[in-house]
C-alpha atoms as a PDB file:
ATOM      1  CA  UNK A   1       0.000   0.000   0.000  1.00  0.00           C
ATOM      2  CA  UNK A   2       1.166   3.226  -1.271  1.00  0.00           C
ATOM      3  CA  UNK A   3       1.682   5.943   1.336  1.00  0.00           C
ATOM      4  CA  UNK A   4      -0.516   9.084   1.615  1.00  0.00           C
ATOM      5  CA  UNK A   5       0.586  12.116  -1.299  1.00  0.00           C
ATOM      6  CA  UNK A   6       2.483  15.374   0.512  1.00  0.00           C
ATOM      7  CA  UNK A   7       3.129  17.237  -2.497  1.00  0.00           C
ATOM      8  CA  UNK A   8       2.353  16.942  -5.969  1.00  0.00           C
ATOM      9  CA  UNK A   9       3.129  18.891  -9.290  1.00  0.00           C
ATOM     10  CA  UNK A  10       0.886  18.103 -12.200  1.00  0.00           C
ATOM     11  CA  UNK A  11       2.296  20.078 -15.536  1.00  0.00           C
ATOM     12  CA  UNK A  12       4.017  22.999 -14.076  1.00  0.00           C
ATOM     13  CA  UNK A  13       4.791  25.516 -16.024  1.00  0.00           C
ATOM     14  CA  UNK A  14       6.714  28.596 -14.380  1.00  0.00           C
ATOM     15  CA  UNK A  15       9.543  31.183 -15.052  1.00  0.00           C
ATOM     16  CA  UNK A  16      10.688  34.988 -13.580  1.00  0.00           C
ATOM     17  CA  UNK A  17      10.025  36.771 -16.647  1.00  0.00           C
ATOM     18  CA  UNK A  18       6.158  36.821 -17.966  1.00  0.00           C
ATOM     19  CA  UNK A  19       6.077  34.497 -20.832  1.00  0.00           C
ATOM     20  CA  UNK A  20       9.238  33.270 -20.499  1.00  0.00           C
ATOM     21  CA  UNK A  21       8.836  29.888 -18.633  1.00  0.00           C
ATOM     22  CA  UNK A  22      12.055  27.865 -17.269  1.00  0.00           C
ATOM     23  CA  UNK A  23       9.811  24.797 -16.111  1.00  0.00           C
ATOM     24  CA  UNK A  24       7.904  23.815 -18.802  1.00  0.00           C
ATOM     25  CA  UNK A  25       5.286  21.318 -17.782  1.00  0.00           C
ATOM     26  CA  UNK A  26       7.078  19.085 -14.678  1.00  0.00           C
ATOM     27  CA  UNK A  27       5.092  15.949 -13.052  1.00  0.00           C
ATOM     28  CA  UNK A  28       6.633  15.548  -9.275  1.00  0.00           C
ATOM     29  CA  UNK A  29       4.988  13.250  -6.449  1.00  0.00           C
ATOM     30  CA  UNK A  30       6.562  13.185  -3.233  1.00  0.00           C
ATOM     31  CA  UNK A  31       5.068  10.367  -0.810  1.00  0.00           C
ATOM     32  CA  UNK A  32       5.405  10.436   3.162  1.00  0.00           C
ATOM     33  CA  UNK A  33       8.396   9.324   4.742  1.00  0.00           C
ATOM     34  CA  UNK A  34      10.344   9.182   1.435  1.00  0.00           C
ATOM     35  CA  UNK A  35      13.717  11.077   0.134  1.00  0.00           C
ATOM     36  CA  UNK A  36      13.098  12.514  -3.472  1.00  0.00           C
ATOM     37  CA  UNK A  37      16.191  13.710  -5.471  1.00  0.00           C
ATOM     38  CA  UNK A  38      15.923  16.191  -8.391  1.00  0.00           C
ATOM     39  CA  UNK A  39      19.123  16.118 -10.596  1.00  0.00           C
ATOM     40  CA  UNK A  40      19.752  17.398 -13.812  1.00  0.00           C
ATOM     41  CA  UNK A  41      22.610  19.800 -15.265  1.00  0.00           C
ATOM     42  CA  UNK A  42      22.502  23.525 -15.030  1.00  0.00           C
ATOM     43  CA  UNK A  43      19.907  25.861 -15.978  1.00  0.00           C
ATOM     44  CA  UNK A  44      17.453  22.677 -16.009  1.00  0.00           C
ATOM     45  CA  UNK A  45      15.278  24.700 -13.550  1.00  0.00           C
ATOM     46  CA  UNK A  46      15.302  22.049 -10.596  1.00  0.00           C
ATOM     47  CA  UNK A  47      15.774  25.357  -8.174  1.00  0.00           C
ATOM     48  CA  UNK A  48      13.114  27.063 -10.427  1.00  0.00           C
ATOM     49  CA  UNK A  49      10.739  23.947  -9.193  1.00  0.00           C
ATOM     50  CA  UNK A  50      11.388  24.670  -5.212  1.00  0.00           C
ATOM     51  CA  UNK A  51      10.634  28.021  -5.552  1.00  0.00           C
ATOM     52  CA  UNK A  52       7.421  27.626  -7.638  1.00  0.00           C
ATOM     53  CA  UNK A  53       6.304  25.321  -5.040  1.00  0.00           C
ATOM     54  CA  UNK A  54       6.727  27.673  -2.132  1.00  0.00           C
ATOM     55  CA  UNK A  55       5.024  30.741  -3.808  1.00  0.00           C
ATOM     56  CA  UNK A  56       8.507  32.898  -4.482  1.00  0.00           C
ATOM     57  CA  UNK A  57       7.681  32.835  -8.341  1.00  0.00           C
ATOM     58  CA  UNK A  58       4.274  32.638  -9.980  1.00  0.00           C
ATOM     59  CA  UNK A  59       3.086  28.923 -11.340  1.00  0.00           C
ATOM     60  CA  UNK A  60       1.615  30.441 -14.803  1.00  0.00           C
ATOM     61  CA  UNK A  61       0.496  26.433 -15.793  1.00  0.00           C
ATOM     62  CA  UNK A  62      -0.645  23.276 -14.206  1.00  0.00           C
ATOM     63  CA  UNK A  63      -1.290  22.787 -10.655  1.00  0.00           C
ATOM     64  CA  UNK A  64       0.492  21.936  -7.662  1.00  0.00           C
ATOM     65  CA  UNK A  65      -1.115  20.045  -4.736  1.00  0.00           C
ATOM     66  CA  UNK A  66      -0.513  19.420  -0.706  1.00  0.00           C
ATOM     67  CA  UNK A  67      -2.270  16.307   0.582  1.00  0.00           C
ATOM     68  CA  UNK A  68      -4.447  16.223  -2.176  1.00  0.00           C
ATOM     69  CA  UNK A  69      -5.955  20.247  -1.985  1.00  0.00           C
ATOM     70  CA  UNK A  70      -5.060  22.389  -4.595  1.00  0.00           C
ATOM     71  CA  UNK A  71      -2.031  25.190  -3.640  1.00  0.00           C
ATOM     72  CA  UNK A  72      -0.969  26.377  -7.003  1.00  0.00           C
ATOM     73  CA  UNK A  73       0.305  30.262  -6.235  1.00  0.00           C
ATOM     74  CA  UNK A  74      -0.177  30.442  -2.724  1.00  0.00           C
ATOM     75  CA  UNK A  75       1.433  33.154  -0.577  1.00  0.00           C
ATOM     76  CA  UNK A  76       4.769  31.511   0.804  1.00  0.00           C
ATOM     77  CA  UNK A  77       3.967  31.972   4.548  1.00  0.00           C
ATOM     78  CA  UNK A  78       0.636  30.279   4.006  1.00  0.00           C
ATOM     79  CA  UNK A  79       2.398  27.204   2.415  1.00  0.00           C
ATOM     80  CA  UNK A  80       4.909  27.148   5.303  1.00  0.00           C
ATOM     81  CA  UNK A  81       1.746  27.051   7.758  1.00  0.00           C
ATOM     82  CA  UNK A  82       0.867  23.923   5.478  1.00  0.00           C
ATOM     83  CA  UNK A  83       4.015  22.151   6.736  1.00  0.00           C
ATOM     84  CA  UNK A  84       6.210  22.678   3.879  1.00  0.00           C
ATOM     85  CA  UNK A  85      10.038  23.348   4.933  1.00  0.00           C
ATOM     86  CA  UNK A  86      12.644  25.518   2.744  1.00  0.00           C
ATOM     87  CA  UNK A  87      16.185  25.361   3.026  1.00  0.00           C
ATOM     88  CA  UNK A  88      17.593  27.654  -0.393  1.00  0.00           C
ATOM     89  CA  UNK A  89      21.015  27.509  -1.486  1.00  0.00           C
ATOM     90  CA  UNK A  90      22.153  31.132  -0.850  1.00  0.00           C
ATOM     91  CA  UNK A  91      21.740  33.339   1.986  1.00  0.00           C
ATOM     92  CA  UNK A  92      20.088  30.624   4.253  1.00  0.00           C
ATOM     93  CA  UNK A  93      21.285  32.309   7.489  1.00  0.00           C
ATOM     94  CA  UNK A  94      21.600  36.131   8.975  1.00  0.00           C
ATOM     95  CA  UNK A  95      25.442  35.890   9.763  1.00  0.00           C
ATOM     96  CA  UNK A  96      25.190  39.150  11.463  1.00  0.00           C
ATOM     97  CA  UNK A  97      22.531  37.595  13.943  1.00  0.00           C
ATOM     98  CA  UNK A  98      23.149  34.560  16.804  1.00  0.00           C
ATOM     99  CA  UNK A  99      22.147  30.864  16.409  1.00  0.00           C
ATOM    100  CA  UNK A 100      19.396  31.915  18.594  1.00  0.00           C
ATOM    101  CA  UNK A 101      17.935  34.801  16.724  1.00  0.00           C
ATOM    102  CA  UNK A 102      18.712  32.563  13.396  1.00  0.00           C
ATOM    103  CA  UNK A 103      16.142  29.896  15.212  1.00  0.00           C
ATOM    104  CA  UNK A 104      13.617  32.348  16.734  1.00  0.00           C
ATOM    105  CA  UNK A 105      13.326  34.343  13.279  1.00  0.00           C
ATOM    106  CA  UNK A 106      12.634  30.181  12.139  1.00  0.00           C
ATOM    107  CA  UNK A 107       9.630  30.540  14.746  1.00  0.00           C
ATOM    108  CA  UNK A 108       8.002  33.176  13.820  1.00  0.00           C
ATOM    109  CA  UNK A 109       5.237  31.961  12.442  1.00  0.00           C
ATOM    110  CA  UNK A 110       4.146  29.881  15.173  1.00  0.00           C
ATOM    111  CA  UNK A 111       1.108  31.049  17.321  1.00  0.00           C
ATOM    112  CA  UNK A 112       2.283  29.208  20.479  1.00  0.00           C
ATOM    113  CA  UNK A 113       4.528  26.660  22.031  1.00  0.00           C
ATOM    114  CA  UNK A 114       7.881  28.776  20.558  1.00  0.00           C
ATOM    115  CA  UNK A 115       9.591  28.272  23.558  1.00  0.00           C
ATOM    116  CA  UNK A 116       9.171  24.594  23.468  1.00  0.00           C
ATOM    117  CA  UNK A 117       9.862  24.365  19.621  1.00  0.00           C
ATOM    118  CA  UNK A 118      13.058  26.118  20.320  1.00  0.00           C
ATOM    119  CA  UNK A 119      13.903  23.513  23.372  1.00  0.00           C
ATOM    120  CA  UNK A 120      12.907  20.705  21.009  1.00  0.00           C
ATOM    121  CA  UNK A 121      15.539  21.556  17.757  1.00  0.00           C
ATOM    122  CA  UNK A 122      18.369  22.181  20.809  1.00  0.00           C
ATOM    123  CA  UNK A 123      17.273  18.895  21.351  1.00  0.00           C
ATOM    124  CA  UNK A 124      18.401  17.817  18.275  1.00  0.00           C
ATOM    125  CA  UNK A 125      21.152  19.532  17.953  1.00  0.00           C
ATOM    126  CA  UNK A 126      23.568  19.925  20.310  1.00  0.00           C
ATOM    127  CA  UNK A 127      26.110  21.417  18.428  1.00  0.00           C
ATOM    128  CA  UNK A 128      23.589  24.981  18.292  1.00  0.00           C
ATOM    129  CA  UNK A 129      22.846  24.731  21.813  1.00  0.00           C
ATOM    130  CA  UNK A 130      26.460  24.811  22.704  1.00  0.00           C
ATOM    131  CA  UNK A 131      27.268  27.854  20.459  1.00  0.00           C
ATOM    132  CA  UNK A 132      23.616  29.988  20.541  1.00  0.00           C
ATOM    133  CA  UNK A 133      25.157  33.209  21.440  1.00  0.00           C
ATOM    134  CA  UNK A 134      27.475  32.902  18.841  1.00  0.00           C
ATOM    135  CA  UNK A 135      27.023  35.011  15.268  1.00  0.00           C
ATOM    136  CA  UNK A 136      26.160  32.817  12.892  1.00  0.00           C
ATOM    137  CA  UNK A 137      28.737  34.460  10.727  1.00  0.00           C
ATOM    138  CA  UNK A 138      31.403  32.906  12.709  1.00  0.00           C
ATOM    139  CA  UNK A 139      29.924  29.579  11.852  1.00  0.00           C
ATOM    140  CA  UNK A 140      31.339  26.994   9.472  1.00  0.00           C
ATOM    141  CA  UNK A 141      29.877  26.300   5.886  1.00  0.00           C
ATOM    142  CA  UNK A 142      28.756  23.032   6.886  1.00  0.00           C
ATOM    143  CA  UNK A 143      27.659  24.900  10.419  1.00  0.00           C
ATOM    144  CA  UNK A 144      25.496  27.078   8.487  1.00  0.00           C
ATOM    145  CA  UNK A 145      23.673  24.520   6.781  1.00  0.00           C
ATOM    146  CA  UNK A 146      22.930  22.406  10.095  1.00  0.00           C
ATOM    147  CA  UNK A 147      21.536  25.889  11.408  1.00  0.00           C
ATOM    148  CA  UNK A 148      19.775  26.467   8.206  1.00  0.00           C
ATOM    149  CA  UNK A 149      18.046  23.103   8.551  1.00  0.00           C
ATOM    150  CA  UNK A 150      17.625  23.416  12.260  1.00  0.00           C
ATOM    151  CA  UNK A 151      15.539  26.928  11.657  1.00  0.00           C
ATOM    152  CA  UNK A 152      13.173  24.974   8.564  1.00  0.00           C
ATOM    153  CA  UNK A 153      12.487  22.616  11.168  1.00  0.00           C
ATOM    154  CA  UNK A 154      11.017  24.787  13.849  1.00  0.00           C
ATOM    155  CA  UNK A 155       7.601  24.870  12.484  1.00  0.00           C
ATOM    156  CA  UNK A 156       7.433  20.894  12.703  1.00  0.00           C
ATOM    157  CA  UNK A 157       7.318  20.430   8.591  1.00  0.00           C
ATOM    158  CA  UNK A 158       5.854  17.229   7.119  1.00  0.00           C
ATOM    159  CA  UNK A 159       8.505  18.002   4.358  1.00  0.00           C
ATOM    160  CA  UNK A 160      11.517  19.496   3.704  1.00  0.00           C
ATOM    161  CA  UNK A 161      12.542  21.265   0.423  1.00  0.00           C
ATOM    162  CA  UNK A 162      16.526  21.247   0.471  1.00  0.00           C
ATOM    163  CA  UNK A 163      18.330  23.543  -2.732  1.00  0.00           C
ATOM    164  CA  UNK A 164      21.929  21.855  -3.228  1.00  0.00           C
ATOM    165  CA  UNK A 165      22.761  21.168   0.866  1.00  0.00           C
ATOM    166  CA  UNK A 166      26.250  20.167  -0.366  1.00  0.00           C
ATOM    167  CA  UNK A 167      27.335  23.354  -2.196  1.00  0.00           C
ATOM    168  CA  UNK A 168      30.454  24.682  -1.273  1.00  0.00           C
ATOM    169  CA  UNK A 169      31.259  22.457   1.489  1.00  0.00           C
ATOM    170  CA  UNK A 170      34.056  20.013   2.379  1.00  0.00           C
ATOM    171  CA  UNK A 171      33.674  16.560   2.280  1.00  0.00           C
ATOM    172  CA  UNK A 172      33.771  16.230   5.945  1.00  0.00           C
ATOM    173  CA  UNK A 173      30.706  18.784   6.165  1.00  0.00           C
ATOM    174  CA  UNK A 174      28.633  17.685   3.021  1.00  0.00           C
ATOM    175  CA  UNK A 175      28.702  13.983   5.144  1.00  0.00           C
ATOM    176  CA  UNK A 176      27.577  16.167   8.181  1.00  0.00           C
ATOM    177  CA  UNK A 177      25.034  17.357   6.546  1.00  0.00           C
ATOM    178  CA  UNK A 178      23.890  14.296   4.632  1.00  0.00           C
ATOM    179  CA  UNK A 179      24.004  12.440   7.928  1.00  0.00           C
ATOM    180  CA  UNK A 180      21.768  15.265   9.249  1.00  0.00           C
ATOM    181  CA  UNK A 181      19.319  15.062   6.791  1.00  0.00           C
ATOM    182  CA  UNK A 182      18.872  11.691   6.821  1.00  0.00           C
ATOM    183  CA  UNK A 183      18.515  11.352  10.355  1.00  0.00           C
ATOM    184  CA  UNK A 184      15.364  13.954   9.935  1.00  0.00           C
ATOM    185  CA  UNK A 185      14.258  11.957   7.396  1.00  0.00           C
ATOM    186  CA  UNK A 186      13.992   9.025   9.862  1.00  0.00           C
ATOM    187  CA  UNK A 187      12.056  11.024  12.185  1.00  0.00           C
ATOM    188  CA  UNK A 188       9.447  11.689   9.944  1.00  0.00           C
ATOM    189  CA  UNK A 189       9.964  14.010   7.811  1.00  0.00           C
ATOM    190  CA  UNK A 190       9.948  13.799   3.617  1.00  0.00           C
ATOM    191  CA  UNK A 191      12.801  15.586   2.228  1.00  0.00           C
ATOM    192  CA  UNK A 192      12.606  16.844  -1.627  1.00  0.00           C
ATOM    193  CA  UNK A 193      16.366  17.439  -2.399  1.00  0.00           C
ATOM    194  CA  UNK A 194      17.827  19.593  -5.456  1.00  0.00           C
ATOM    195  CA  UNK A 195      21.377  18.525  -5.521  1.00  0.00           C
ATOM    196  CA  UNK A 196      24.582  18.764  -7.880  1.00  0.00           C
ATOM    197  CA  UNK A 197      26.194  15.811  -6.415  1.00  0.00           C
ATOM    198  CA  UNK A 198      23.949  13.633  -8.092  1.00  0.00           C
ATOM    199  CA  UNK A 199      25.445  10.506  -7.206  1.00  0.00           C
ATOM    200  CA  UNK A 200      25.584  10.791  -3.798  1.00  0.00           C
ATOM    201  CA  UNK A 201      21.351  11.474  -3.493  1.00  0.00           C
ATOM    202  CA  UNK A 202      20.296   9.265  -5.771  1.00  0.00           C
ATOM    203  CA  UNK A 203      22.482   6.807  -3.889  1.00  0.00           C
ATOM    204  CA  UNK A 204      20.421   7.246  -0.268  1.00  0.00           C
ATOM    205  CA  UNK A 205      17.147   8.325  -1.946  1.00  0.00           C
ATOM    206  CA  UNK A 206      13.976   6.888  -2.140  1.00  0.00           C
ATOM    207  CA  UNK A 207      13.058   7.957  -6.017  1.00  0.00           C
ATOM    208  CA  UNK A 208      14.548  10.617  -8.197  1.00  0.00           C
ATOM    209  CA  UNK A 209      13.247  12.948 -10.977  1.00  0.00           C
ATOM    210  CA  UNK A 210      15.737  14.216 -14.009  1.00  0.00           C
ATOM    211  CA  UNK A 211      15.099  17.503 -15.395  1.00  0.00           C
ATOM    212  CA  UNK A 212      16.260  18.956 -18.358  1.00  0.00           C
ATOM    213  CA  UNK A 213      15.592  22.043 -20.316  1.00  0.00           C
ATOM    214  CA  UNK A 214      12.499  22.448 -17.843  1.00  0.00           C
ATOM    215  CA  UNK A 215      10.623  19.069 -18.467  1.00  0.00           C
ATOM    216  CA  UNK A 216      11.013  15.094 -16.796  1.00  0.00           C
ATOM    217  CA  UNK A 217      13.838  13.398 -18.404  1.00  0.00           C
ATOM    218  CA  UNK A 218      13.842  10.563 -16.355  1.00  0.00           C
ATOM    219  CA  UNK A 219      12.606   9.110 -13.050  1.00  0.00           C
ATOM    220  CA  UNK A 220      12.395   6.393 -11.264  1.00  0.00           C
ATOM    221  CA  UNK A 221      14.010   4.518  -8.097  1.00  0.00           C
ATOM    222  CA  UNK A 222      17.256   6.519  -6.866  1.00  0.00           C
ATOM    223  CA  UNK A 223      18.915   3.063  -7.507  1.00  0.00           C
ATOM    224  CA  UNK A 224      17.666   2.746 -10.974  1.00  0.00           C
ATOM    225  CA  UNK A 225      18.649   5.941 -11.916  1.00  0.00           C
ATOM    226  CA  UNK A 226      22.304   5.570 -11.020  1.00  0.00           C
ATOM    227  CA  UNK A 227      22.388   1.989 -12.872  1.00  0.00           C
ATOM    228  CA  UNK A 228      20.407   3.578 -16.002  1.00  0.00           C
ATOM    229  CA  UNK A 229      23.120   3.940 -18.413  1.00  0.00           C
ATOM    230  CA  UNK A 230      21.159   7.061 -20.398  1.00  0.00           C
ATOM    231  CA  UNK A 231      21.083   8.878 -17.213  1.00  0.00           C
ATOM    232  CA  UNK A 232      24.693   8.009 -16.411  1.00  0.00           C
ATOM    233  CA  UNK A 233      25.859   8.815 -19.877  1.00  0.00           C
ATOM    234  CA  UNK A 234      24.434  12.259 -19.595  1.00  0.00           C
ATOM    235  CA  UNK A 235      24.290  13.444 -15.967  1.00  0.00           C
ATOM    236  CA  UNK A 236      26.590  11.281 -14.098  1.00  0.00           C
ATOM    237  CA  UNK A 237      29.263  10.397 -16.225  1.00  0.00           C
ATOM    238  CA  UNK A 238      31.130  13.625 -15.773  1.00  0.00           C
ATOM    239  CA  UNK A 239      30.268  13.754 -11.775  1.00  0.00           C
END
């Protein structure tokens, strides 16, 4: 038996300039409890997709769906409130503010219970409840990205959108932070994960998608993928 539907992308179509669309009809299903990988080279709009789905450009075709009720274009804090997560690439942190701010800015949109929220992700990680008064500037890249993940968290998601985790970081941090994110994974939590380091998601994913040019390539178990030699000869050859 199939587990319930989170999210689900039927045909969109979206871009930043009117009439000039980057995604150009994607199909996406992410089911509870799994790990979904897009891959796909540059400029293939798998970024383009994450911010479509949390309102921060405008879906101009298809539909996109949480738990089965219709969502397409809404406001970004209203999909947050739906339990959707958002980790972007860039700028993912306030380096001029503490570990604490970083989190309580995370909790903002939380009517009550932020103390307890806040108590819970120290929980979880001990290495910001060591350091809270610290700038978050003075963090580590890999650092960073545990806070960044620690603040999406806050608000109790049922899924996590992640844009390239790995990016810029050292081996030793991008295996932090994979460790990280599967371990929040296994409490719960679905993770949808754009990443250029395509081997390494597709190799502790559930399922992964391949865009290219804005539409589904390929898709299929994160295993088949990286034994699919059409998807090896021209996204994972070179990796």
């Amino acid at each position: 038996m199939m587990n319930k539907t989170i999210l689900e992308c039927n045909a969109v179509a979206a871009g930043y300039v009117k009439g000039l669309n980057i995604l150009q009809g994607v199909d996406l299903v992410v089911y509870e409890n799994e790990i979904v990988s897009i891959i796909g080279p540059n400029g293939a709009g798998k970024s383009t997709l994450l911010k479509a789905i949390m309102g921060l450009i405008n879906i101009s075709g298809g539909r996109f769906f949480i738990e089965g009720q219709e969502k397409t274009n809404l406001a970004t804090h209203k999909i947050v409130n739906l339990g959707v997560g958002y980790v972007p690439q860039v700028a993912n942190v306030f380096p001029s503010l503490t570990i604490e701010e970083n989190l309580e800015i995370g909790s903002w949109s939380l009517k009550t219970n932020k103390k307890k929220a806040l108590e819970k992700i120290y929980e979880d990680f001990d290495i910001l409840k060591d350091r809270k008064r610290d700038k978050a500037g003075n963090l580590s890249g890999g650092q960073r990205q545990i806070l960044a993940l620690a603040r999406a968290l806050i608000t109790s998601p049922q899924i996590l959108l992640l844009d390239e985790p790995s990016a810029g970081l050292s081996p030793v941090a991008i295996n932090e932070v994979f460790s990280k994110v599967k371990e929040i994974n296994e409490s719960g939590v679905a993770i949808l994960l754009v990443e250029q380091n395509a081997k390494r998601a597709l190799s502790f994913s559930d399922r992964g998608y391949v865009l290219d040019q804005g539409r589904n390539a390929y898709q299929g178990s994160g295993e088949e993928l990286l034994n699919d030699p059409r998807v090896i000869d021209l996204y994972l050859g070179k990796l």
